[in-house]
N, C-alpha and C. Protein backbone atom coordinates (compact mmCIF):
# COMPACT_ATOMS: atom_id res chain seq x y z
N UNK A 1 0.84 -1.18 0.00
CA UNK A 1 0.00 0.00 0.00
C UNK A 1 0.88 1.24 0.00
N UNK A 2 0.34 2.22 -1.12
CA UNK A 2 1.25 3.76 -0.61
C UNK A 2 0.07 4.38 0.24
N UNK A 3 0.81 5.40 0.65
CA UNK A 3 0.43 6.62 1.38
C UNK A 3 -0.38 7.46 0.39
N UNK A 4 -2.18 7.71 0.97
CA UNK A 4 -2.51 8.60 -0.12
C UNK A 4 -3.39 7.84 -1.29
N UNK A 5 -3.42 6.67 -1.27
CA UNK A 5 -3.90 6.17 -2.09
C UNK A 5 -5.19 5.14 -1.89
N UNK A 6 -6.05 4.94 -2.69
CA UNK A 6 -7.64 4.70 -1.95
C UNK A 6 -7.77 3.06 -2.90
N UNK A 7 -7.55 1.89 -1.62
CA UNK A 7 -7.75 0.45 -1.86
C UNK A 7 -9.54 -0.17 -1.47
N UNK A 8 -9.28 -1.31 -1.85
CA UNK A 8 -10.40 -2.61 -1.51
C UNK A 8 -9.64 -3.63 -0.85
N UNK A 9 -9.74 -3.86 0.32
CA UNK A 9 -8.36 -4.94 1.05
C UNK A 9 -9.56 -6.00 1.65
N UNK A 10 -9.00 -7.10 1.64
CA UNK A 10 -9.90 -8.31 2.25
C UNK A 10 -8.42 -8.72 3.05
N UNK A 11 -8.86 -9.02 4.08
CA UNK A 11 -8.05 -9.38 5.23
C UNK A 11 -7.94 -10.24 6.45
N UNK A 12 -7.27 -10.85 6.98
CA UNK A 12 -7.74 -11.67 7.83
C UNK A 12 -7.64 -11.32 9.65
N UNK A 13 -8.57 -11.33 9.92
CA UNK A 13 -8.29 -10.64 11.51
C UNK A 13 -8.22 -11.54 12.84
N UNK A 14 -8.41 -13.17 12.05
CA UNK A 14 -8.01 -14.41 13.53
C UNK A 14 -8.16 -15.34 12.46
N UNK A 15 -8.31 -16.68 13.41
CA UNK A 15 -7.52 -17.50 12.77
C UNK A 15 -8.56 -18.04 11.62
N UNK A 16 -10.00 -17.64 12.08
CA UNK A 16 -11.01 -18.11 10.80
C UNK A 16 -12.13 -16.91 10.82
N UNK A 17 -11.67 -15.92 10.78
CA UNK A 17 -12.16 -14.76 10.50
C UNK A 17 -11.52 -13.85 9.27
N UNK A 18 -12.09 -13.58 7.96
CA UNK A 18 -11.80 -12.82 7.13
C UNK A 18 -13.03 -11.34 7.22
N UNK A 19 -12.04 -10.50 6.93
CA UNK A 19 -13.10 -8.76 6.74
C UNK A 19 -12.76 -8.40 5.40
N UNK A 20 -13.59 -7.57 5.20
CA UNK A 20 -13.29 -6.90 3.77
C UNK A 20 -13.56 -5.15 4.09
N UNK A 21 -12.66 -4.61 3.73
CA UNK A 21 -13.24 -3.18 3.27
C UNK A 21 -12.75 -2.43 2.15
N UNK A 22 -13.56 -1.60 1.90
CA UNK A 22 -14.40 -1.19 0.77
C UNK A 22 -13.79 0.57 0.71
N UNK A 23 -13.38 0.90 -0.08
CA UNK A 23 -12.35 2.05 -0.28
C UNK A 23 -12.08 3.26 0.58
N UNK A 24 -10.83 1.99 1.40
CA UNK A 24 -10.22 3.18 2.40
C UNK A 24 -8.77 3.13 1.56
N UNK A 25 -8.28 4.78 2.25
CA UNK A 25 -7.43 5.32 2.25
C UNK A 25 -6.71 5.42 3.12
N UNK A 26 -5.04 4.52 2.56
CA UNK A 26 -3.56 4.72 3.69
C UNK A 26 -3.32 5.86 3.78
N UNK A 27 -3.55 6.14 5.24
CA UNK A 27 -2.53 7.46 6.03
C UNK A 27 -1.74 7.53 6.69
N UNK A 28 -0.71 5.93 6.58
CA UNK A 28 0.47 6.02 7.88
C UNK A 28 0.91 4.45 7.58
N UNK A 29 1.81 3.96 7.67
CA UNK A 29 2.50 3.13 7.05
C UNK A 29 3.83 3.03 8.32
N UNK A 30 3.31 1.79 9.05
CA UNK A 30 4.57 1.76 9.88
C UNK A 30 5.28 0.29 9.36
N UNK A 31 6.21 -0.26 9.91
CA UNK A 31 7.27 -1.49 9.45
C UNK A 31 6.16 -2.98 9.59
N UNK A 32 4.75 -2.94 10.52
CA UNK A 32 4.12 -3.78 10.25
C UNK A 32 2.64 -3.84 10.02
N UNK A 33 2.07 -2.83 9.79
CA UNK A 33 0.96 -2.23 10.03
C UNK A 33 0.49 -1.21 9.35
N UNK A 34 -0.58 -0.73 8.28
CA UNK A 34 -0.77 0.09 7.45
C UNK A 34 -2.27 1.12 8.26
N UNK A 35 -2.42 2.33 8.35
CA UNK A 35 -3.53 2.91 8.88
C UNK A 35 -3.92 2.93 7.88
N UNK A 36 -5.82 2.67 7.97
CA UNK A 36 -6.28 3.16 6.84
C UNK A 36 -7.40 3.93 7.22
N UNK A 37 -8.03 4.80 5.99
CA UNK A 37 -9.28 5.86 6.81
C UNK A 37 -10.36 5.14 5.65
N UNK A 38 -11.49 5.14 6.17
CA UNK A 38 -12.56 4.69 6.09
C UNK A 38 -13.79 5.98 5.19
N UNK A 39 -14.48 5.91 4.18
CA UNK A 39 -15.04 7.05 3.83
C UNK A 39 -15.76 7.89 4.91
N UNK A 40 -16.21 7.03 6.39
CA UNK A 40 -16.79 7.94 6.70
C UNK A 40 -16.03 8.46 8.21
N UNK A 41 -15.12 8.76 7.72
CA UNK A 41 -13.99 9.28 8.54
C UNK A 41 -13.52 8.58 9.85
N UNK A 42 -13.49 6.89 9.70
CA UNK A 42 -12.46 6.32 10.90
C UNK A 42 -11.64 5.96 10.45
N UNK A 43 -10.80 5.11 11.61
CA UNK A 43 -9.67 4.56 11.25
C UNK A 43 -9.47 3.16 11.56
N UNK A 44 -8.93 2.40 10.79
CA UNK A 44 -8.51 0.81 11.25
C UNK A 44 -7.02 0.77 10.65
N UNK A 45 -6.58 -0.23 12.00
CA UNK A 45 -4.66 -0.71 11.48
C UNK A 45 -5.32 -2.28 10.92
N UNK A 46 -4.07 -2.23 9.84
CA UNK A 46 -4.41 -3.50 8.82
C UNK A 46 -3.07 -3.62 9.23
N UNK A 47 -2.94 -5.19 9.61
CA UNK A 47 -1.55 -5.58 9.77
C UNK A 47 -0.58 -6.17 8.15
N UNK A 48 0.39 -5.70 8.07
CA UNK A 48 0.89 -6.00 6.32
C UNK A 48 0.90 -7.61 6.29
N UNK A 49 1.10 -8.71 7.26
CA UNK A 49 1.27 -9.90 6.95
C UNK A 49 -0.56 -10.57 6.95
N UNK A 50 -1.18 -9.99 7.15
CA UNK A 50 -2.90 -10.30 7.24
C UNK A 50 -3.69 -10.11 6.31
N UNK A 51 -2.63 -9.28 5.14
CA UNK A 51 -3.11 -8.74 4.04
C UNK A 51 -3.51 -10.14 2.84
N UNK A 52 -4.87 -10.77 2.68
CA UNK A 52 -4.98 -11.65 1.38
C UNK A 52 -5.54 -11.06 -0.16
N UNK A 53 -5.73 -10.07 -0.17
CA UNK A 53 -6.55 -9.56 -1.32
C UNK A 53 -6.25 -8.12 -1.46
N UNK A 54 -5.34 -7.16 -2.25
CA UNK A 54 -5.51 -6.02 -2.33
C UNK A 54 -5.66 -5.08 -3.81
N UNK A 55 -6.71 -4.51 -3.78
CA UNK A 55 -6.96 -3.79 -5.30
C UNK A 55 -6.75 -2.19 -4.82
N UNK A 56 -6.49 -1.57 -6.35
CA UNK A 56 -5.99 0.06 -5.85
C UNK A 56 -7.28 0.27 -6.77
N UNK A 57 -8.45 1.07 -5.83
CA UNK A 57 -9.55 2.06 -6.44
C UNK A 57 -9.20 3.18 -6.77
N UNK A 58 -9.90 4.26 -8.04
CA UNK A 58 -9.65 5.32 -8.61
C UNK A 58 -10.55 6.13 -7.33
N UNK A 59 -10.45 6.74 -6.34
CA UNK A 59 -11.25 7.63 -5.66
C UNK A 59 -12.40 8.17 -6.99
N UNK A 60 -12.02 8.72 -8.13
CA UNK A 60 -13.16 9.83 -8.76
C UNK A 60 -13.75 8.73 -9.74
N UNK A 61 -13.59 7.75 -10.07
CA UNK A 61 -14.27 6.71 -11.48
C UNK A 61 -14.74 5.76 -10.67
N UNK A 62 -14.30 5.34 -9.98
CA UNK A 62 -14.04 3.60 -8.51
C UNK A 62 -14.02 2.82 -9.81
N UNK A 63 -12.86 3.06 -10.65
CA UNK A 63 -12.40 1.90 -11.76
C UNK A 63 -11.40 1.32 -10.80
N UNK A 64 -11.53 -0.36 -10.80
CA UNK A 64 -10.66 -1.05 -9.53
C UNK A 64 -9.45 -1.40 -10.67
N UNK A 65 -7.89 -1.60 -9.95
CA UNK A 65 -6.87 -1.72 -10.94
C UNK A 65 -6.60 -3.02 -9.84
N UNK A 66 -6.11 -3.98 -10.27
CA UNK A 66 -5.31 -5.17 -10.02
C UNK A 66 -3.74 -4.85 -9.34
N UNK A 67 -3.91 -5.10 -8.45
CA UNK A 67 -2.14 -4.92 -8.13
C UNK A 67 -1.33 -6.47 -7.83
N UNK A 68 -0.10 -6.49 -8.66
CA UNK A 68 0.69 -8.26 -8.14
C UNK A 68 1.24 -7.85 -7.00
């Protein structure tokens, strides 16, 4: 994930629990852990190794791009 930029992340948060959310934006990027903001202005830490699914959304089209 960069800084600034508005994803779709599906993620895993225990050991048989998956979440999904729906175009937030990274605002902080530490060595294991990505902040992200939520459209309606919160925040959740996404841990980088929990990460299974990530697409980069256009904020102004929501054309979804594929990232490897």
């Amino acid at each position: 994930m960069e800084i600034g930029k508005t994803y779709d992340v599906a993620f895993s948060t225990g050991r048989y629990e998956i979440e999904n959310e729906k175009c937030v934006t990274c605002i902080k990027k530490t060595p294991k852990s990505y902040r992200v903001k939520r459209e309606d202005g919160t925040t959740r830490l996404v841990g980088q190794d929990s990460i299974l699914e990530l697409k980069e959304v256009s904020p102004l089209t929501g054309i979804e791009t594929r990232l490897k």
